[in-house]
PDB file of N, CA and C in Angstrom:
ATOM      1  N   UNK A   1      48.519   3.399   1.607  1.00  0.00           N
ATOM      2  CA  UNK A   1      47.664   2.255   1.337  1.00  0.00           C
ATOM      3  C   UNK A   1      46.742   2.577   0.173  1.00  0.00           C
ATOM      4  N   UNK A   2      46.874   1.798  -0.688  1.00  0.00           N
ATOM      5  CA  UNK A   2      46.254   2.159  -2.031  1.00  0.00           C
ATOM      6  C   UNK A   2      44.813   1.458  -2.160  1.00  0.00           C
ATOM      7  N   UNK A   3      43.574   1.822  -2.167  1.00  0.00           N
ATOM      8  CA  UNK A   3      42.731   1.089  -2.034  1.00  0.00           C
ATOM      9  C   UNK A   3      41.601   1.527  -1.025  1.00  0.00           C
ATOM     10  N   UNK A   4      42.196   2.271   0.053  1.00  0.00           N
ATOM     11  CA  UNK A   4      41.583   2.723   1.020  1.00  0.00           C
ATOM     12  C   UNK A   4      41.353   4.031   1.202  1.00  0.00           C
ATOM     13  N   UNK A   5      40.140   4.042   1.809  1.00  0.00           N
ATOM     14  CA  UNK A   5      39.971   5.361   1.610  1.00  0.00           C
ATOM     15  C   UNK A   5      38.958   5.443   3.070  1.00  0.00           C
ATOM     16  N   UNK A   6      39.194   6.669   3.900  1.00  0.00           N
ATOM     17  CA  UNK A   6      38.322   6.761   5.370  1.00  0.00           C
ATOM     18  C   UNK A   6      37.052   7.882   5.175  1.00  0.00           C
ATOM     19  N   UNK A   7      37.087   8.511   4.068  1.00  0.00           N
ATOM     20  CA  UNK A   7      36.100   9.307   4.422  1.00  0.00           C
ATOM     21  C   UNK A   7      35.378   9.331   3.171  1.00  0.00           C
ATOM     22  N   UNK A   8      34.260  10.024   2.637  1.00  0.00           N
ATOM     23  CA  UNK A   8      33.228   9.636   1.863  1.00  0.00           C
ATOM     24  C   UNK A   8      33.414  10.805   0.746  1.00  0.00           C
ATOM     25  N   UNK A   9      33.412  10.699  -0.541  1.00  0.00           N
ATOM     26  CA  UNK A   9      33.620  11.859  -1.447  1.00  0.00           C
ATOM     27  C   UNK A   9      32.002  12.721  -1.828  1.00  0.00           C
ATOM     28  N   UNK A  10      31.143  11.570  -1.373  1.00  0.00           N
ATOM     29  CA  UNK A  10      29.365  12.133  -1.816  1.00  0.00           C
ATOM     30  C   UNK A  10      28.819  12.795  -0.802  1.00  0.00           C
ATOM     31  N   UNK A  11      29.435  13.276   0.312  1.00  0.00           N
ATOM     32  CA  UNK A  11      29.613  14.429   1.406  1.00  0.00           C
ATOM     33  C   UNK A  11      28.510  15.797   0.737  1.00  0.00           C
ATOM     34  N   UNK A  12      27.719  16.241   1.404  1.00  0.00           N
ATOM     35  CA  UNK A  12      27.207  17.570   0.823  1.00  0.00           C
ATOM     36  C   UNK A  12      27.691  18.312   2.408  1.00  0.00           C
ATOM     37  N   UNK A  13      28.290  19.373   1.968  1.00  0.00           N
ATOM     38  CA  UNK A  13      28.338  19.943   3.515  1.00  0.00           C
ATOM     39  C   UNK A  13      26.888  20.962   3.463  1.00  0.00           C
ATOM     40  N   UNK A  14      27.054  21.752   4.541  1.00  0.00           N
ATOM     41  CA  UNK A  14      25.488  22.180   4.722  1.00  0.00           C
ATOM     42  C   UNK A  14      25.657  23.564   5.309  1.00  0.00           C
ATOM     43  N   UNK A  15      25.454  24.895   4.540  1.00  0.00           N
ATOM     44  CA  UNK A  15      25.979  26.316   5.403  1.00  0.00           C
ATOM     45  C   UNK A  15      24.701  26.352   6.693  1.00  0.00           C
ATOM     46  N   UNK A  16      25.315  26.593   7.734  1.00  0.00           N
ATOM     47  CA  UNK A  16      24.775  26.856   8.893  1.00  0.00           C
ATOM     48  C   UNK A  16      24.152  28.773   9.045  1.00  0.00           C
ATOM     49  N   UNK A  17      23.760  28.599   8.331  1.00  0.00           N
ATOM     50  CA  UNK A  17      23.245  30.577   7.965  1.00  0.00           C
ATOM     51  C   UNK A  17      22.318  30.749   9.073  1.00  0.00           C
ATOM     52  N   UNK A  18      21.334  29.665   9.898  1.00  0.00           N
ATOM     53  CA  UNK A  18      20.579  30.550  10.638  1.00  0.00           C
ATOM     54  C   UNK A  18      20.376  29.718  12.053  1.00  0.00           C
ATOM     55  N   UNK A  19      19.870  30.377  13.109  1.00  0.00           N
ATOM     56  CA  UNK A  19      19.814  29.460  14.226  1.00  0.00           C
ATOM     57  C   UNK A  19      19.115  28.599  14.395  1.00  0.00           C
ATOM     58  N   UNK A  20      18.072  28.568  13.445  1.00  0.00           N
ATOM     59  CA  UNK A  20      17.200  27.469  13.510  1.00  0.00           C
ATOM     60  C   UNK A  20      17.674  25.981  12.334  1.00  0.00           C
ATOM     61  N   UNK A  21      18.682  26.559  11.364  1.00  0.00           N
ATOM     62  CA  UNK A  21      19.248  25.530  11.180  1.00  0.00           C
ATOM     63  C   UNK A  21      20.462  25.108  12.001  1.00  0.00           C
ATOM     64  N   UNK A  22      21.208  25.612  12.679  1.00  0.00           N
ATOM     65  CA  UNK A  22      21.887  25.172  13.336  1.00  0.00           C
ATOM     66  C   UNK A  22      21.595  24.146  14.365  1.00  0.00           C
ATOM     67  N   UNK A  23      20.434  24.723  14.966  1.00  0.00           N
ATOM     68  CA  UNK A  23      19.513  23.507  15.783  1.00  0.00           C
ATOM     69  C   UNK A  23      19.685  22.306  15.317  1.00  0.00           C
ATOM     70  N   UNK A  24      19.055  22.535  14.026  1.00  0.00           N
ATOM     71  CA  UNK A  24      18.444  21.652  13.424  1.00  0.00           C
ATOM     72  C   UNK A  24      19.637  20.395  13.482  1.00  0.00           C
ATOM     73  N   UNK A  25      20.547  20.791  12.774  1.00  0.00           N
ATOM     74  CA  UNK A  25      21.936  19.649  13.167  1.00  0.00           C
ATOM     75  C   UNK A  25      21.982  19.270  14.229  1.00  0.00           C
ATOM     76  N   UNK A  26      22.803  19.960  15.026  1.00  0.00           N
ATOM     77  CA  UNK A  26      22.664  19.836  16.547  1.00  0.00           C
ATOM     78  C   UNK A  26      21.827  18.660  16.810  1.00  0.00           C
ATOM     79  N   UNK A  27      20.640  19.136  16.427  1.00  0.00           N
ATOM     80  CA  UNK A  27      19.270  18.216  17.434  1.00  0.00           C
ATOM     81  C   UNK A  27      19.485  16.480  16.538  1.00  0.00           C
ATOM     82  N   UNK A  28      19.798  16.622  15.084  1.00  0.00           N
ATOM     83  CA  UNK A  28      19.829  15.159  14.140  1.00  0.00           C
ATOM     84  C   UNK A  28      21.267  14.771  14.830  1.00  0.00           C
ATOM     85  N   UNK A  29      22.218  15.355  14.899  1.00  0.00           N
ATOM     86  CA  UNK A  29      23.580  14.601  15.722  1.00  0.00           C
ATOM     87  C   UNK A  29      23.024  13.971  16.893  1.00  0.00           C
ATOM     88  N   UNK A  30      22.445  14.769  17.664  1.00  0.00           N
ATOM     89  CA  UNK A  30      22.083  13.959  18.783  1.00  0.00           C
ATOM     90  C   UNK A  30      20.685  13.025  19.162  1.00  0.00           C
ATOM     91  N   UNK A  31      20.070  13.164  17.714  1.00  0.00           N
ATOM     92  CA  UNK A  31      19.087  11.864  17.858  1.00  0.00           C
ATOM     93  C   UNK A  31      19.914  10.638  17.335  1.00  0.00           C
ATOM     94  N   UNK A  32      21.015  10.580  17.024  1.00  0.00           N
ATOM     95  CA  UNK A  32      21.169   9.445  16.269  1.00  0.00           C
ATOM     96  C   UNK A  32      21.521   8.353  17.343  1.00  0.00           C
ATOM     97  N   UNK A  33      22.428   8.138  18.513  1.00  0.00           N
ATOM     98  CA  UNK A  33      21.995   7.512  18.868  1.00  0.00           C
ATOM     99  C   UNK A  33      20.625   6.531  20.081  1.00  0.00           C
ATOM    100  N   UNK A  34      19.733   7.507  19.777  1.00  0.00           N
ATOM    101  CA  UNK A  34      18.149   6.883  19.850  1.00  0.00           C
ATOM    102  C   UNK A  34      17.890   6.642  18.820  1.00  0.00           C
ATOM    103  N   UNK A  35      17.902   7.061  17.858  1.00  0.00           N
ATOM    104  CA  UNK A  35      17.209   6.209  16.173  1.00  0.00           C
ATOM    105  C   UNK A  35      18.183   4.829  16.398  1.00  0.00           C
ATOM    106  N   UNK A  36      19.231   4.993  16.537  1.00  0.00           N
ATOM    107  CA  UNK A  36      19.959   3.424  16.478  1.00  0.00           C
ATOM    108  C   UNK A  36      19.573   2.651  17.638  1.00  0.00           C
ATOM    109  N   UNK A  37      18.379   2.734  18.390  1.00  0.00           N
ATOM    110  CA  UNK A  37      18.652   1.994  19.779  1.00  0.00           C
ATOM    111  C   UNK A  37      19.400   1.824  20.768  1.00  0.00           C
ATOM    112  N   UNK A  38      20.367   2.656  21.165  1.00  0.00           N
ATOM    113  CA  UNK A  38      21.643   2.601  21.960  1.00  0.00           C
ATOM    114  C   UNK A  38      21.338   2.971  23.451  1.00  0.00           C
ATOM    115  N   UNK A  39      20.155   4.438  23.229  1.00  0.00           N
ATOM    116  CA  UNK A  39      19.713   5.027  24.181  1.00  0.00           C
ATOM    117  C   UNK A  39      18.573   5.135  24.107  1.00  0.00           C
ATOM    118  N   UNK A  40      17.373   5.433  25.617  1.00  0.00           N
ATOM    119  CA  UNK A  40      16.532   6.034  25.509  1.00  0.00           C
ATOM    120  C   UNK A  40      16.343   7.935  25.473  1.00  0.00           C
ATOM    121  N   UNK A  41      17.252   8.042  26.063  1.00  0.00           N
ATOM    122  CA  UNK A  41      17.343   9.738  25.769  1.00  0.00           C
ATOM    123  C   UNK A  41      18.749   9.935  25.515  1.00  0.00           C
ATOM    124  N   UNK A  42      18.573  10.846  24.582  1.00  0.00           N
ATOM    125  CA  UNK A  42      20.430  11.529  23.912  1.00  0.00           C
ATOM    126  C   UNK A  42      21.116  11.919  24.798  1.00  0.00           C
ATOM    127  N   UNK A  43      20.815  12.620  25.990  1.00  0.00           N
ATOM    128  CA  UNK A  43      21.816  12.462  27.073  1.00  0.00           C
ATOM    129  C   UNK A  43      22.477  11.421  27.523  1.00  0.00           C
ATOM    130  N   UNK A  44      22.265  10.117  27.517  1.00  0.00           N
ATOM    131  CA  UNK A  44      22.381   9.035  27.970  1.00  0.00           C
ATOM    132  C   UNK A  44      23.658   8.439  27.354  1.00  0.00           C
ATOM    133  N   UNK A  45      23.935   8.902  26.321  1.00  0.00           N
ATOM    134  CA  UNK A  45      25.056   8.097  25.260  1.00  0.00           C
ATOM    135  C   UNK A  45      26.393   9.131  25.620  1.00  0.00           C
ATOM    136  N   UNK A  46      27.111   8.143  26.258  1.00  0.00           N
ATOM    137  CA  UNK A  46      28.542   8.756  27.044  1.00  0.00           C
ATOM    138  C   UNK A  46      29.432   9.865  25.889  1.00  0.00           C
ATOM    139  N   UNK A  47      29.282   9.522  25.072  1.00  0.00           N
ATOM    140  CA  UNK A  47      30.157   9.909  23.813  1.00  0.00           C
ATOM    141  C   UNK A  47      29.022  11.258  22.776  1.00  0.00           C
ATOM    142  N   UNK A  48      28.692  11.684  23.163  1.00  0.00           N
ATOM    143  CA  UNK A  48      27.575  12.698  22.948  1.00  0.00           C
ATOM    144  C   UNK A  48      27.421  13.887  23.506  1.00  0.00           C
ATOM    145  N   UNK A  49      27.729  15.502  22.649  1.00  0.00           N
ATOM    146  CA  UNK A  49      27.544  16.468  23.794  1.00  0.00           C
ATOM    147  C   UNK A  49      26.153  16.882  23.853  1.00  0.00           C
ATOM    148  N   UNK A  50      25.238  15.894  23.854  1.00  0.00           N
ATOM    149  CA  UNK A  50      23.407  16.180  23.992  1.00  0.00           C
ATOM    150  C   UNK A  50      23.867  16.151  26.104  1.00  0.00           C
ATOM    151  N   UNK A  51      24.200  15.472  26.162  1.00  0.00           N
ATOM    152  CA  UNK A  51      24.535  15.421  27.973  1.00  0.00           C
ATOM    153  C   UNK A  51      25.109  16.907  28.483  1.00  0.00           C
ATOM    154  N   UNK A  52      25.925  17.756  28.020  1.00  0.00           N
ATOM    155  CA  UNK A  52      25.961  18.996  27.863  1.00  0.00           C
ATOM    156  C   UNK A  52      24.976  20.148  27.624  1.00  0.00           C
ATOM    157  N   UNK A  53      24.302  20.051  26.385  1.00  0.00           N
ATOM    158  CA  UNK A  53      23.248  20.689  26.437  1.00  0.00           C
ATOM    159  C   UNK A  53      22.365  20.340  27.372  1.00  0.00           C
ATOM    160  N   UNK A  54      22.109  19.300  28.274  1.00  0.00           N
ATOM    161  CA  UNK A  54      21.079  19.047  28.966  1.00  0.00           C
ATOM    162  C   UNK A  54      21.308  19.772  30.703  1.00  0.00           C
ATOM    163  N   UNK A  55      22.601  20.265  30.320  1.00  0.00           N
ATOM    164  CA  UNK A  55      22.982  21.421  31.493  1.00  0.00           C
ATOM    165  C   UNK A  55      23.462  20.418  32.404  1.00  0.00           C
ATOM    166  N   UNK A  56      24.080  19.196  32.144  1.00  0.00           N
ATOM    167  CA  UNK A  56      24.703  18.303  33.091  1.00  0.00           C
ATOM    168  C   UNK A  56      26.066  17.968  32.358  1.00  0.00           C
ATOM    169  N   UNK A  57      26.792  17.491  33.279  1.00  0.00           N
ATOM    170  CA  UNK A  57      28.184  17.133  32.905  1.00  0.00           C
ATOM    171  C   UNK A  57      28.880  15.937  31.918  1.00  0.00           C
ATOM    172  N   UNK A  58      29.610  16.263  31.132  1.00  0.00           N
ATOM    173  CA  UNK A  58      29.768  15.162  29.796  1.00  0.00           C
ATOM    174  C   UNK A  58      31.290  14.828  30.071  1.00  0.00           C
ATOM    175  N   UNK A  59      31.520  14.108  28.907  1.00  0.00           N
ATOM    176  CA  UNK A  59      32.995  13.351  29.200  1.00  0.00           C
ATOM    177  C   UNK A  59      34.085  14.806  28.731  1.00  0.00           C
ATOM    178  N   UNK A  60      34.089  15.738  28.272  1.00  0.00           N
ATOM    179  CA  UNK A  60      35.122  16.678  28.105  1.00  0.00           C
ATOM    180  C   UNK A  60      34.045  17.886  28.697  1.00  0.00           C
ATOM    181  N   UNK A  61      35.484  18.983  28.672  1.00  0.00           N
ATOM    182  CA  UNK A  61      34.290  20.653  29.128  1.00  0.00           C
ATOM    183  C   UNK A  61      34.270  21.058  27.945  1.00  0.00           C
ATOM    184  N   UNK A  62      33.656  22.109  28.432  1.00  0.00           N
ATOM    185  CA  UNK A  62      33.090  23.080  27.059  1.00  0.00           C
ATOM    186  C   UNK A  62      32.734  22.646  25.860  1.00  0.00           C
ATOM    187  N   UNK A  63      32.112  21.699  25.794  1.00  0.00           N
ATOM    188  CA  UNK A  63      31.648  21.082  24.350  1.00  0.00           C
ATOM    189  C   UNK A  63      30.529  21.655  24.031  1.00  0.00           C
ATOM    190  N   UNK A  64      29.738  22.301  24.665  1.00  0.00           N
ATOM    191  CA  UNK A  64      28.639  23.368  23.739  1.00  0.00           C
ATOM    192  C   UNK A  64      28.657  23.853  22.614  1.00  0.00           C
ATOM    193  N   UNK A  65      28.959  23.699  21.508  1.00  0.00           N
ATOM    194  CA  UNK A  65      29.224  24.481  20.556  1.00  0.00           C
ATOM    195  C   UNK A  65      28.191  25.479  19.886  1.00  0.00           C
ATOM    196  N   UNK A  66      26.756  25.513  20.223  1.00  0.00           N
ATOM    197  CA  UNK A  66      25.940  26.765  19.763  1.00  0.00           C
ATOM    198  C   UNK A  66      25.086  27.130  21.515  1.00  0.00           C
ATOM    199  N   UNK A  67      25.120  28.205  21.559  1.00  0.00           N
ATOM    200  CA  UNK A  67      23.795  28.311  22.477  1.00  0.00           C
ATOM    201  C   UNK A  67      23.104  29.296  22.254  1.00  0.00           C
ATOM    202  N   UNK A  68      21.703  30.014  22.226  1.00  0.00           N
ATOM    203  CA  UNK A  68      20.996  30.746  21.724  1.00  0.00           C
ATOM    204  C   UNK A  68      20.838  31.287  23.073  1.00  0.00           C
ATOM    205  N   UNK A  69      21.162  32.858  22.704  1.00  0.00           N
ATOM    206  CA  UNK A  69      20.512  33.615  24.282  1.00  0.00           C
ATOM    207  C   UNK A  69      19.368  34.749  23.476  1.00  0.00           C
ATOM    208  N   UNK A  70      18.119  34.671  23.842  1.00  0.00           N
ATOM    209  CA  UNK A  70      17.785  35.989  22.586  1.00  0.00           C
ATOM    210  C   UNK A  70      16.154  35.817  23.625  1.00  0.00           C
TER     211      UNK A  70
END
């Protein structure tokens, strides 16, 4: 399909070098839907592994992808 295109070329990716930026993502992925009004807390949005981090059960396992033990 000529014309179309699904993903965005003005993309900056972002090196994840320390744990406090890693958070930092983490935590903006899962405010987004409360900035959009969807939810009152990021756990709340079915499609979100903030319900995971919140040490309760989400729609797939193991979706944790950082955890800090220190």
């Amino acid at each position: 399909m000529k014309g179309y295109q699904f993903w965005r070329h003005d993309n900056r990716p972002i090196e994840l070098w320390s744990n406090a930026v890693i958070w930092e993502k983490i935590n903006y992925i899962h405010q987004n839907p409360m900035v959009a009004g969807l939810v009152y807390k990021a756990q709340d949005y079915a499609y979100s592994s903030a319900t995971d981090y919140a040490d309760e059960k989400g729609l797939l396992d193991d979706i944790v992808v950082f955890r800090y033990y220190g």
